[in-house]
PDB file of N, CA and C in Angstrom:
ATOM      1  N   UNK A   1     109.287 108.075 136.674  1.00  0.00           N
ATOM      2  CA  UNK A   1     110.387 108.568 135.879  1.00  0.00           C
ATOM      3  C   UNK A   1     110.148 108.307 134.389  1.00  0.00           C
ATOM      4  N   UNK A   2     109.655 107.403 133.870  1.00  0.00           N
ATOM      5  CA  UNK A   2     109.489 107.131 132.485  1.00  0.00           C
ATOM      6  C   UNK A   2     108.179 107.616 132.042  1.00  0.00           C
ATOM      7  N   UNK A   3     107.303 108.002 133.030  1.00  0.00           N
ATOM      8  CA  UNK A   3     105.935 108.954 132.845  1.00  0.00           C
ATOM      9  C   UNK A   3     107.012 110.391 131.839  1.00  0.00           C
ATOM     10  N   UNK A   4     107.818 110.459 133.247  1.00  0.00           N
ATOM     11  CA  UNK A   4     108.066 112.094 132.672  1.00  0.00           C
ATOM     12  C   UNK A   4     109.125 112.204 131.593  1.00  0.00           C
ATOM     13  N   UNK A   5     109.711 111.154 130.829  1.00  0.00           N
ATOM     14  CA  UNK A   5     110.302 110.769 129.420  1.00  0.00           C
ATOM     15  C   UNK A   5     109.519 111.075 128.476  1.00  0.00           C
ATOM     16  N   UNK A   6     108.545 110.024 128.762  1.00  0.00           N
ATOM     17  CA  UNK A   6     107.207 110.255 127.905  1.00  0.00           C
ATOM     18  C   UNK A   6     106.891 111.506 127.471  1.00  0.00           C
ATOM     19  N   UNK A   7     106.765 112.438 128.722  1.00  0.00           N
ATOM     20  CA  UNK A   7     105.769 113.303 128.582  1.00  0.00           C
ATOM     21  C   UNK A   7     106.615 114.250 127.954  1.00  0.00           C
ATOM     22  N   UNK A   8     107.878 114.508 128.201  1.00  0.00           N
ATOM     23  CA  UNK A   8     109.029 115.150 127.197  1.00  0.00           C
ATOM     24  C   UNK A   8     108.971 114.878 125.874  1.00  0.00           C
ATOM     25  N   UNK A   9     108.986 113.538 125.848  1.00  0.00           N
ATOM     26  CA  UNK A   9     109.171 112.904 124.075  1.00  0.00           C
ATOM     27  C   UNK A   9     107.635 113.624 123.255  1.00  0.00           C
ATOM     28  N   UNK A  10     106.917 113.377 123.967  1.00  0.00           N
ATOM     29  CA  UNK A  10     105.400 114.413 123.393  1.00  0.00           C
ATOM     30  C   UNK A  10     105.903 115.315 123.346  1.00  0.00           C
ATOM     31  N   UNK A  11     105.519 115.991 124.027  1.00  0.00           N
ATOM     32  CA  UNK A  11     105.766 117.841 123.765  1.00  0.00           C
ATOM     33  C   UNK A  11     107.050 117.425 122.805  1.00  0.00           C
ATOM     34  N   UNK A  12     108.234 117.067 122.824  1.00  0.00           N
ATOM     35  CA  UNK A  12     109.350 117.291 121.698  1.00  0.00           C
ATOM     36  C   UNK A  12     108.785 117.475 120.340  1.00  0.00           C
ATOM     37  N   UNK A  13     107.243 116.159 120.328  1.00  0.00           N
ATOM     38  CA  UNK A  13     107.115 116.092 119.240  1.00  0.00           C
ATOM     39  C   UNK A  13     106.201 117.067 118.422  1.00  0.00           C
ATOM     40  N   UNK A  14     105.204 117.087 119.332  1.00  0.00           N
ATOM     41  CA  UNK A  14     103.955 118.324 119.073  1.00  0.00           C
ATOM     42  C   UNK A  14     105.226 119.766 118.607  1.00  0.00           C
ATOM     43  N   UNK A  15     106.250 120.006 119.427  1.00  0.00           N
ATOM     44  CA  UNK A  15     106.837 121.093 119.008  1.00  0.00           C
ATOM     45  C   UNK A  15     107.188 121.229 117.926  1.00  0.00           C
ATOM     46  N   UNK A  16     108.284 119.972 117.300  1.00  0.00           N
ATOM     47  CA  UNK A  16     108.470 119.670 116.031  1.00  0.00           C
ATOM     48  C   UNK A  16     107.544 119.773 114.870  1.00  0.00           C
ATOM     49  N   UNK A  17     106.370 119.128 114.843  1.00  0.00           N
ATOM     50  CA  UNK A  17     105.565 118.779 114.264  1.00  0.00           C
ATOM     51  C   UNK A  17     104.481 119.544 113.715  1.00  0.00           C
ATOM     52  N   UNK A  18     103.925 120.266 114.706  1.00  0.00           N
ATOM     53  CA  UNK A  18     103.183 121.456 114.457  1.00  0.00           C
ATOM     54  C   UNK A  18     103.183 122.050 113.068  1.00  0.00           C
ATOM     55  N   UNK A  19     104.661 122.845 113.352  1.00  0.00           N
ATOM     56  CA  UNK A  19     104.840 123.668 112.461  1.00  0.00           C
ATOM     57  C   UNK A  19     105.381 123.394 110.948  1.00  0.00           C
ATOM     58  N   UNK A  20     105.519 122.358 110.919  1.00  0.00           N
ATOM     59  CA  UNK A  20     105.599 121.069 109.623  1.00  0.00           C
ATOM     60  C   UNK A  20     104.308 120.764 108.930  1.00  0.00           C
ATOM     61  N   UNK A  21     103.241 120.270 110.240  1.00  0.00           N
ATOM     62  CA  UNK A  21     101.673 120.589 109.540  1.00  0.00           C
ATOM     63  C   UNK A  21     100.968 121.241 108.891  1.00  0.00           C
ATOM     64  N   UNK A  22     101.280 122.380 109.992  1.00  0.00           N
ATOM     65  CA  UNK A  22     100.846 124.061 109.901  1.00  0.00           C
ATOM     66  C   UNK A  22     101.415 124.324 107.924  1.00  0.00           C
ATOM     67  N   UNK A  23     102.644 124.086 107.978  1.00  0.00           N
ATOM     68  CA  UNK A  23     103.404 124.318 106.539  1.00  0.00           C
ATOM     69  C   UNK A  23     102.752 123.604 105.043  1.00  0.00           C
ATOM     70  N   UNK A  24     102.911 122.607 105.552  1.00  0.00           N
ATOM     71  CA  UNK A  24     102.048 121.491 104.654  1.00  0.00           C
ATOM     72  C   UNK A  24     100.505 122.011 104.559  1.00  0.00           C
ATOM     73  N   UNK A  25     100.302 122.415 104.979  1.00  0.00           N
ATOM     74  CA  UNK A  25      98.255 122.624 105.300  1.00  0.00           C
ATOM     75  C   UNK A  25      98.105 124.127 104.424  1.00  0.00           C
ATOM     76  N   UNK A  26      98.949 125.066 104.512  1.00  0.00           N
ATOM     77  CA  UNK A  26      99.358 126.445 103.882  1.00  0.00           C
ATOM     78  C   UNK A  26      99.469 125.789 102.817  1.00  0.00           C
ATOM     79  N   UNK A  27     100.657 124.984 102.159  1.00  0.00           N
ATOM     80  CA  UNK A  27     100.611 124.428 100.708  1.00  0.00           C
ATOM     81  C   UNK A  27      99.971 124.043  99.746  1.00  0.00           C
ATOM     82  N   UNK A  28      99.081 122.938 100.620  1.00  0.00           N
ATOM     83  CA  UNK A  28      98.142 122.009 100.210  1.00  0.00           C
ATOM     84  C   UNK A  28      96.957 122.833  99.579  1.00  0.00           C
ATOM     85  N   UNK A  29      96.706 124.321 100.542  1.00  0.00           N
ATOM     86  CA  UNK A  29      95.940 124.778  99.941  1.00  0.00           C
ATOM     87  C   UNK A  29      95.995 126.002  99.038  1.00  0.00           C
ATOM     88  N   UNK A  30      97.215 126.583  99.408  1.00  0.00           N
ATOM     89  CA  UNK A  30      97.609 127.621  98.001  1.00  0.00           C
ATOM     90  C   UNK A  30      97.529 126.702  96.401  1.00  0.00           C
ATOM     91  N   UNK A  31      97.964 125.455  96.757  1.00  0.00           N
ATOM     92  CA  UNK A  31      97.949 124.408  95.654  1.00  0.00           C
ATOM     93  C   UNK A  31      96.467 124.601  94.914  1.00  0.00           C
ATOM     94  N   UNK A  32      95.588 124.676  95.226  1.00  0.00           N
ATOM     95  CA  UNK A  32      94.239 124.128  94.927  1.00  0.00           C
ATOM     96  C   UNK A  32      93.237 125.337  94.100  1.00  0.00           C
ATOM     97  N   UNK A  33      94.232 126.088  92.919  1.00  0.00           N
ATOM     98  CA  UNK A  33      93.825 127.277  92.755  1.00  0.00           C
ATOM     99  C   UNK A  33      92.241 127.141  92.233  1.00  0.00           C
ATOM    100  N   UNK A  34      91.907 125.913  91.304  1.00  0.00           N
ATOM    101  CA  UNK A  34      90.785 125.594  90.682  1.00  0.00           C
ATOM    102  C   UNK A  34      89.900 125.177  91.400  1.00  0.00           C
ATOM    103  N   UNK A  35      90.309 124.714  92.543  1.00  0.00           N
ATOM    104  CA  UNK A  35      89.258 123.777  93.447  1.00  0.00           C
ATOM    105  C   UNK A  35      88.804 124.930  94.495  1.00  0.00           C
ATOM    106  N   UNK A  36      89.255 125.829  94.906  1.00  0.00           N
ATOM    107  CA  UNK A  36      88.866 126.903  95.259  1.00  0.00           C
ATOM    108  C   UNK A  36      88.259 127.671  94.603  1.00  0.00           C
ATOM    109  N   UNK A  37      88.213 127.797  93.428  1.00  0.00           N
ATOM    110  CA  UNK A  37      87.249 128.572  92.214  1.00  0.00           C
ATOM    111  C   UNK A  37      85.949 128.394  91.901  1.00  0.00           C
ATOM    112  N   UNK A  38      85.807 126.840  92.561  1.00  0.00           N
ATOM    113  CA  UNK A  38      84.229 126.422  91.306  1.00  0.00           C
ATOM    114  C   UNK A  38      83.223 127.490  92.469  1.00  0.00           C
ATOM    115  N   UNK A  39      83.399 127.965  93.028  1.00  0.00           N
ATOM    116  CA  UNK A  39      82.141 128.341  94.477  1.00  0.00           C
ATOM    117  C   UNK A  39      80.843 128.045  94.532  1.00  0.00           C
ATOM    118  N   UNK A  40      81.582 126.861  95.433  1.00  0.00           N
ATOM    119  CA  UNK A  40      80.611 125.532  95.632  1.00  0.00           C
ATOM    120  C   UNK A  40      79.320 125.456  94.705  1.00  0.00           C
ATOM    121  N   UNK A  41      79.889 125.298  93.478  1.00  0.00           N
ATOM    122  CA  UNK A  41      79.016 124.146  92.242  1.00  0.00           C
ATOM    123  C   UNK A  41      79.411 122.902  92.325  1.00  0.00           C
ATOM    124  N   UNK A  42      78.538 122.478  91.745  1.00  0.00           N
ATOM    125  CA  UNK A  42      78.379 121.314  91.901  1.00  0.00           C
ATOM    126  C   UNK A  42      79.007 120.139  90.610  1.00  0.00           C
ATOM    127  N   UNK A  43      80.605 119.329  90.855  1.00  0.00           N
ATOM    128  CA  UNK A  43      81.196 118.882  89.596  1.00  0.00           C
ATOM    129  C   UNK A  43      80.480 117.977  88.727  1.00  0.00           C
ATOM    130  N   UNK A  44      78.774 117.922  88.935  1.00  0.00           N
ATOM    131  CA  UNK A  44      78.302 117.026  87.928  1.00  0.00           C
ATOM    132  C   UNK A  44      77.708 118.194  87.027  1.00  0.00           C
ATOM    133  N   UNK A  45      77.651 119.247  87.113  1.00  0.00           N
ATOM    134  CA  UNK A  45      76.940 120.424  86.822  1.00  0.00           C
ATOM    135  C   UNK A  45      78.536 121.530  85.961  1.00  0.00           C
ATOM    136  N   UNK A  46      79.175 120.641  85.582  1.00  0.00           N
ATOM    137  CA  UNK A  46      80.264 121.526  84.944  1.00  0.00           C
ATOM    138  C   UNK A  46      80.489 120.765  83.474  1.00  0.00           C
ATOM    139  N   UNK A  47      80.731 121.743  82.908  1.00  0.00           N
ATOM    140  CA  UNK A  47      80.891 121.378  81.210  1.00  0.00           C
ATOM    141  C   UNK A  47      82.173 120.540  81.724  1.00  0.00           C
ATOM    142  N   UNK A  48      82.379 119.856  80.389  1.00  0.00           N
ATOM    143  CA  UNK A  48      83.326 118.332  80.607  1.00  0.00           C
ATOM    144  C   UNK A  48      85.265 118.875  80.011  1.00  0.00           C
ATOM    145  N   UNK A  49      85.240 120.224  79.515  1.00  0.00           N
ATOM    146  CA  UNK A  49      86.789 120.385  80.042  1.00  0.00           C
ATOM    147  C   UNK A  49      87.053 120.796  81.355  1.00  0.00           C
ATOM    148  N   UNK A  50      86.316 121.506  82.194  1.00  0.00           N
ATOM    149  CA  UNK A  50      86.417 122.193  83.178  1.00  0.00           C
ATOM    150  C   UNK A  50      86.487 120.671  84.214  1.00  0.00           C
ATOM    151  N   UNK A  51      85.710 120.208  83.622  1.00  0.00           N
ATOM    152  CA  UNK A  51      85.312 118.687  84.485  1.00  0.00           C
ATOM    153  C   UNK A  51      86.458 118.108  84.677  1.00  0.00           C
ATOM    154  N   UNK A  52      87.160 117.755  83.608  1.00  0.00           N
ATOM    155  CA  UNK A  52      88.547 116.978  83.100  1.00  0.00           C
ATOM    156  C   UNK A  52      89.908 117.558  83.813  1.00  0.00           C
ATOM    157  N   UNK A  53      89.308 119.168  83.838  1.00  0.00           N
ATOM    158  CA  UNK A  53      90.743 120.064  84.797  1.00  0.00           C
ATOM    159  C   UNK A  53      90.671 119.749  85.732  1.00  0.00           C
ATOM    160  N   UNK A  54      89.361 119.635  86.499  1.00  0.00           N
ATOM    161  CA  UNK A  54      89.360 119.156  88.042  1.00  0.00           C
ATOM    162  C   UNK A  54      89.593 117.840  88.391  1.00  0.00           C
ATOM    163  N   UNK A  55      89.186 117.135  87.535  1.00  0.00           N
ATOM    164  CA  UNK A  55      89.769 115.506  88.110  1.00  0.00           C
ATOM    165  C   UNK A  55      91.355 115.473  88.316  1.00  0.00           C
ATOM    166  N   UNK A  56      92.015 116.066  86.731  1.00  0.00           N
ATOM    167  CA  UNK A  56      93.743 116.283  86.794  1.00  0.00           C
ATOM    168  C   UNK A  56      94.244 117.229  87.898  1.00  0.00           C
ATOM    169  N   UNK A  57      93.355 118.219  88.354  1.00  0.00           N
ATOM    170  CA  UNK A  57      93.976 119.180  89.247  1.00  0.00           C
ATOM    171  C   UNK A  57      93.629 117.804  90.703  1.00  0.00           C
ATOM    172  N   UNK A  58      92.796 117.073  91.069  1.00  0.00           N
ATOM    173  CA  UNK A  58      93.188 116.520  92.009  1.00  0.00           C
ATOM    174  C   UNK A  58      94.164 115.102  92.131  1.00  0.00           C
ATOM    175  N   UNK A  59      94.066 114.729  90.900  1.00  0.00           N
ATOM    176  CA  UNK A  59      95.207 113.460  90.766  1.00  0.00           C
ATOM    177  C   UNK A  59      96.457 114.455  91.086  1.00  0.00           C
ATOM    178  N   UNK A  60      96.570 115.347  90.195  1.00  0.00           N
ATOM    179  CA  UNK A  60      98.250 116.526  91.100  1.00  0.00           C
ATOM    180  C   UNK A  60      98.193 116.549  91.688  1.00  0.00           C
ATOM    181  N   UNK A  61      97.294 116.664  92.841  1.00  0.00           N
ATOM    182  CA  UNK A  61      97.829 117.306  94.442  1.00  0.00           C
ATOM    183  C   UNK A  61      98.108 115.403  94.577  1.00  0.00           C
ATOM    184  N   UNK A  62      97.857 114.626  94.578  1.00  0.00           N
ATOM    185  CA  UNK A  62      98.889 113.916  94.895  1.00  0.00           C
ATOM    186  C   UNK A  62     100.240 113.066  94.337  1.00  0.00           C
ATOM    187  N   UNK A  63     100.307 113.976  93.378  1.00  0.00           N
ATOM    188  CA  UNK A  63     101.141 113.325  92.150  1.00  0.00           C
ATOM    189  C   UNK A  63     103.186 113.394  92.698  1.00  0.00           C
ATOM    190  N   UNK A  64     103.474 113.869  93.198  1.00  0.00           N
ATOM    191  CA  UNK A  64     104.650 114.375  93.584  1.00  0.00           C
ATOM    192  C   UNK A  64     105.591 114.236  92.775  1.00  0.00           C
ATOM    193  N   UNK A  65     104.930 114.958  91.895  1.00  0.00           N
ATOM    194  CA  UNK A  65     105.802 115.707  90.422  1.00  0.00           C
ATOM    195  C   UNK A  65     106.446 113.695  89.740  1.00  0.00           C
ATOM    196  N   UNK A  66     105.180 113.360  89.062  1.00  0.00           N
ATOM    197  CA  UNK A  66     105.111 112.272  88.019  1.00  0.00           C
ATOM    198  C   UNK A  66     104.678 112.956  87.279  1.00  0.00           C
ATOM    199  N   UNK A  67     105.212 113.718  86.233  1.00  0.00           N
ATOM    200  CA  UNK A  67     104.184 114.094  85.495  1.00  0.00           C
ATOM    201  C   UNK A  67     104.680 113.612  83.801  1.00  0.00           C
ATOM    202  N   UNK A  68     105.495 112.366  83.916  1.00  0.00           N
ATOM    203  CA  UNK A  68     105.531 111.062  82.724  1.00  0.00           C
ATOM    204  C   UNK A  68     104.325 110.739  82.857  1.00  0.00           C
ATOM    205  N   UNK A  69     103.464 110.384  83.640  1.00  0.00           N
ATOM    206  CA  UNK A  69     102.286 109.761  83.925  1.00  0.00           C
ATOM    207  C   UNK A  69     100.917 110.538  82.955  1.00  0.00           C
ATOM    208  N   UNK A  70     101.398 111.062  82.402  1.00  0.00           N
ATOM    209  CA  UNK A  70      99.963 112.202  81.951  1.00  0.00           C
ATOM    210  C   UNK A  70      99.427 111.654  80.984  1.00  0.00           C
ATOM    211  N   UNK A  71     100.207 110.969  79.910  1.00  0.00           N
ATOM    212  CA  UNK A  71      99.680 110.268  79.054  1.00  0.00           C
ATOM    213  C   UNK A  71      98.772 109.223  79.748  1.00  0.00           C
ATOM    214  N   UNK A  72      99.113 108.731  80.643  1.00  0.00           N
ATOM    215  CA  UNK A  72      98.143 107.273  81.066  1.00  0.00           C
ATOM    216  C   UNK A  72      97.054 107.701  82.289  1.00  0.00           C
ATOM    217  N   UNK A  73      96.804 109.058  82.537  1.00  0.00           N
ATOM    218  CA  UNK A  73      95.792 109.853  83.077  1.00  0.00           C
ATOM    219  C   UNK A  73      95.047 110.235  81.847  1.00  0.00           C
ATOM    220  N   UNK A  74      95.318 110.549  80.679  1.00  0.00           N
ATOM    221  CA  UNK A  74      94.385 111.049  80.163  1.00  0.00           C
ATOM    222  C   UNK A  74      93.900 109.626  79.274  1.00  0.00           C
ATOM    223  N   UNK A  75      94.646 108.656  79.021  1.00  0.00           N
ATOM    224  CA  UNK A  75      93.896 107.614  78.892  1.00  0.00           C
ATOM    225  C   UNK A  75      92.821 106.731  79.471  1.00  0.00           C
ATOM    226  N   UNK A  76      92.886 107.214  80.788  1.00  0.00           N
ATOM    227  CA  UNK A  76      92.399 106.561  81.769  1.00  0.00           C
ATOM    228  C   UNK A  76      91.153 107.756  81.697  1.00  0.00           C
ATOM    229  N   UNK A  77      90.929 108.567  82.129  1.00  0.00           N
ATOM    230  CA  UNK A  77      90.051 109.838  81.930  1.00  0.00           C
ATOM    231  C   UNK A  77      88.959 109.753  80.315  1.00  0.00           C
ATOM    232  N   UNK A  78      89.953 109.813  79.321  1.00  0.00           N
ATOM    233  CA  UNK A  78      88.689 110.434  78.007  1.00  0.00           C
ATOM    234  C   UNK A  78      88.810 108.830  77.375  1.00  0.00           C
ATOM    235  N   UNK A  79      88.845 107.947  77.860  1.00  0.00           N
ATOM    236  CA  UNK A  79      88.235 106.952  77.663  1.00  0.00           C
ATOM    237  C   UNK A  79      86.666 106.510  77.559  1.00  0.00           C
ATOM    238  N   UNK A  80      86.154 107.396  78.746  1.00  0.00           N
ATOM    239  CA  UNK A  80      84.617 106.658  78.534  1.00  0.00           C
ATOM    240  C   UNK A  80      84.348 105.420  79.024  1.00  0.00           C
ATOM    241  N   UNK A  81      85.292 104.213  79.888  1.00  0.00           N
ATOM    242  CA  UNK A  81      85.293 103.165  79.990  1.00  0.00           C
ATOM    243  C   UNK A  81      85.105 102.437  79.454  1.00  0.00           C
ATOM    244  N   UNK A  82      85.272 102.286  78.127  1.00  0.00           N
ATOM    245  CA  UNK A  82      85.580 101.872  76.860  1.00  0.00           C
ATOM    246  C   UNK A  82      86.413 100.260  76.839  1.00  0.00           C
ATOM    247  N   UNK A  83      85.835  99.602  76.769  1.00  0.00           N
ATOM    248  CA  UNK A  83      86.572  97.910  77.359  1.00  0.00           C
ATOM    249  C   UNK A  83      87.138  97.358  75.890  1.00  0.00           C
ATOM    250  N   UNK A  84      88.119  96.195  76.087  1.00  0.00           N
ATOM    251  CA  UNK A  84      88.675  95.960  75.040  1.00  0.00           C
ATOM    252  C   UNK A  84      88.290  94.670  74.400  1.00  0.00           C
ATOM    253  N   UNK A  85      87.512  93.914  75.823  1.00  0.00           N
ATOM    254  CA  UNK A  85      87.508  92.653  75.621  1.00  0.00           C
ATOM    255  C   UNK A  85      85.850  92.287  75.274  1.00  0.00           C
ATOM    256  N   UNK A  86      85.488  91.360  74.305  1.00  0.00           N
ATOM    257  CA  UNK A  86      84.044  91.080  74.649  1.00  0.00           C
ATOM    258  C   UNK A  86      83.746  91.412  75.502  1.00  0.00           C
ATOM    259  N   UNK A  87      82.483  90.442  75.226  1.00  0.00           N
ATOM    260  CA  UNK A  87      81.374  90.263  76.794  1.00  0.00           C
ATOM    261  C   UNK A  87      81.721  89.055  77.229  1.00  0.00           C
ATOM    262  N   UNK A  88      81.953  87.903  75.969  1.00  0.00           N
ATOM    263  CA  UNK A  88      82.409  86.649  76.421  1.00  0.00           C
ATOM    264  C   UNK A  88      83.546  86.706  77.121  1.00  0.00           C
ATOM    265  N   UNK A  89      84.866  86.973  76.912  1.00  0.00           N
ATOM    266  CA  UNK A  89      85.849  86.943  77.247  1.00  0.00           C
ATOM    267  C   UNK A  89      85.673  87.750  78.887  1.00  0.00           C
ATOM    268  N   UNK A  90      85.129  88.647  78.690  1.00  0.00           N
ATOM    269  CA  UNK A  90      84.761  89.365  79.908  1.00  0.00           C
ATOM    270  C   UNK A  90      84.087  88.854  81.022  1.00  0.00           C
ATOM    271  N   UNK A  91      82.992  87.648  81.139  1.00  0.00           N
ATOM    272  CA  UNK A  91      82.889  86.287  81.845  1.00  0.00           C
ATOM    273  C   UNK A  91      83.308  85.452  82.445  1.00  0.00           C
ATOM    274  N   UNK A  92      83.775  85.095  81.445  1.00  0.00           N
ATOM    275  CA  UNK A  92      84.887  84.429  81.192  1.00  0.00           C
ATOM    276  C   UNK A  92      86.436  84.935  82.288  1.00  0.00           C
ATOM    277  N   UNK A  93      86.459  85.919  82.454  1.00  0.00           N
ATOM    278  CA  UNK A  93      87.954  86.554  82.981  1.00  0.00           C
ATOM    279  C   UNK A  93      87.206  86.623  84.571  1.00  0.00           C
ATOM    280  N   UNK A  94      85.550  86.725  84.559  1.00  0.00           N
ATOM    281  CA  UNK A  94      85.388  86.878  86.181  1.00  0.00           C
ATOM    282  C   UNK A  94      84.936  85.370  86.484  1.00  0.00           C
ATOM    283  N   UNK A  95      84.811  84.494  85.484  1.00  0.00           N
ATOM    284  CA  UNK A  95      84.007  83.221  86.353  1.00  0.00           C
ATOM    285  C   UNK A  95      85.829  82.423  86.018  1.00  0.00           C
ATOM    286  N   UNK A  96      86.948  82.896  85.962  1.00  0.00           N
ATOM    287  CA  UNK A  96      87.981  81.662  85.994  1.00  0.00           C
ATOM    288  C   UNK A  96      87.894  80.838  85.317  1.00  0.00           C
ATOM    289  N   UNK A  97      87.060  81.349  83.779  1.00  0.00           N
ATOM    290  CA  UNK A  97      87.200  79.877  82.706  1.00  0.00           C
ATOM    291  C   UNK A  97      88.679  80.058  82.070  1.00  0.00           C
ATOM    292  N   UNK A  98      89.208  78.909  81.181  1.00  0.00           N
ATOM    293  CA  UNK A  98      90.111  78.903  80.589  1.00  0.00           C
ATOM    294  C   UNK A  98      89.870  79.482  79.146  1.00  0.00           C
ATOM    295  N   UNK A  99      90.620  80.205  78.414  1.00  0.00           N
ATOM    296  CA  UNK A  99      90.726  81.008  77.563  1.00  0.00           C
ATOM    297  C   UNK A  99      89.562  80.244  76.612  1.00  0.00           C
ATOM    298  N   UNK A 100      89.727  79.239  76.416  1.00  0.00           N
ATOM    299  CA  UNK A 100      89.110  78.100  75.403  1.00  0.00           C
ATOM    300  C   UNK A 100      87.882  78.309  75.329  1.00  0.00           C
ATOM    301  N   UNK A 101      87.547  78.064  76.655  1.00  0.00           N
ATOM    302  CA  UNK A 101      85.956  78.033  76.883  1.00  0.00           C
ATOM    303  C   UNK A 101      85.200  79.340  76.388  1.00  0.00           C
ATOM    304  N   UNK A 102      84.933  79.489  74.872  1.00  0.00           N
ATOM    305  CA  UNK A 102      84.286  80.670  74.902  1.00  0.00           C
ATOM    306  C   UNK A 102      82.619  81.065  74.427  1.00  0.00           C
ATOM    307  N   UNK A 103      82.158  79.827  75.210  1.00  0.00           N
ATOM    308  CA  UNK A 103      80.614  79.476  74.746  1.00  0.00           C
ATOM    309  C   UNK A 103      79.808  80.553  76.372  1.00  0.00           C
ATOM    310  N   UNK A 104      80.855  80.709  77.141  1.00  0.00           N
ATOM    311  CA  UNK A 104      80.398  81.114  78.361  1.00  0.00           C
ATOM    312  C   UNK A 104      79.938  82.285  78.549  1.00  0.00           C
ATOM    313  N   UNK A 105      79.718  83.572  77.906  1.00  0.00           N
ATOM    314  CA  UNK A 105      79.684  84.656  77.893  1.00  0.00           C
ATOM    315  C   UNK A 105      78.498  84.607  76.582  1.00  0.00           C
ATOM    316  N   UNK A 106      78.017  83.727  75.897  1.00  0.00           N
ATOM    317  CA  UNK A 106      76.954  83.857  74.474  1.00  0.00           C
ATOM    318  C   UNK A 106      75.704  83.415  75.305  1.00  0.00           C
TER     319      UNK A 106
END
């Protein structure tokens, strides 16, 4: 008897569910107008705005409409990884010295 609960509560759900997927999966990819465009090149092989659209076009698809956040995407992006701190201090912050100690990083 609780086999055939089970086996109800499945199918309930596959029924439900499906077509929720199915919906989402249609979206996800009407969404992706640029990422469908490059035809299949290769993103190390793209000039660096086109480059920059595609990184932002995939941080959007999961963004769910933050888009206050843009300023600190594109900081994060045309940075260059650009650090703020020495080299000492930068040592220093991975070996757990105290601020003081700044002979550790020379």
């Amino acid at each position: 008897m609780a086999s055939l609960h089970l086996l109800k509560l499945a199918s309930m759900l596959v029924v439900i569910f499906i077509p929720i997927i199915l919906a989402n999966k249609r979206n996800f990819v009407s969404d992706e107008p640029l990422l469908n465009s490059l035809d299949q090149r290769k993103v190390s092989n793209l000039p660096i705005n086109e480059y920059i659209r595609q990184v932002h076009s995939m941080i959007d698809r999961y963004n769910d409409d933050l888009n206050e956040k843009l300023w600190e995407r594109n900081a994060l992006i045309d940075t260059k990884y650009q650090t703020l701190k020495r080299n000492g201090d930068f040592i220093n912050s991975l070996l757990s010295l105290p601020k003081g100690l700044n002979d550790a990083g020379r």
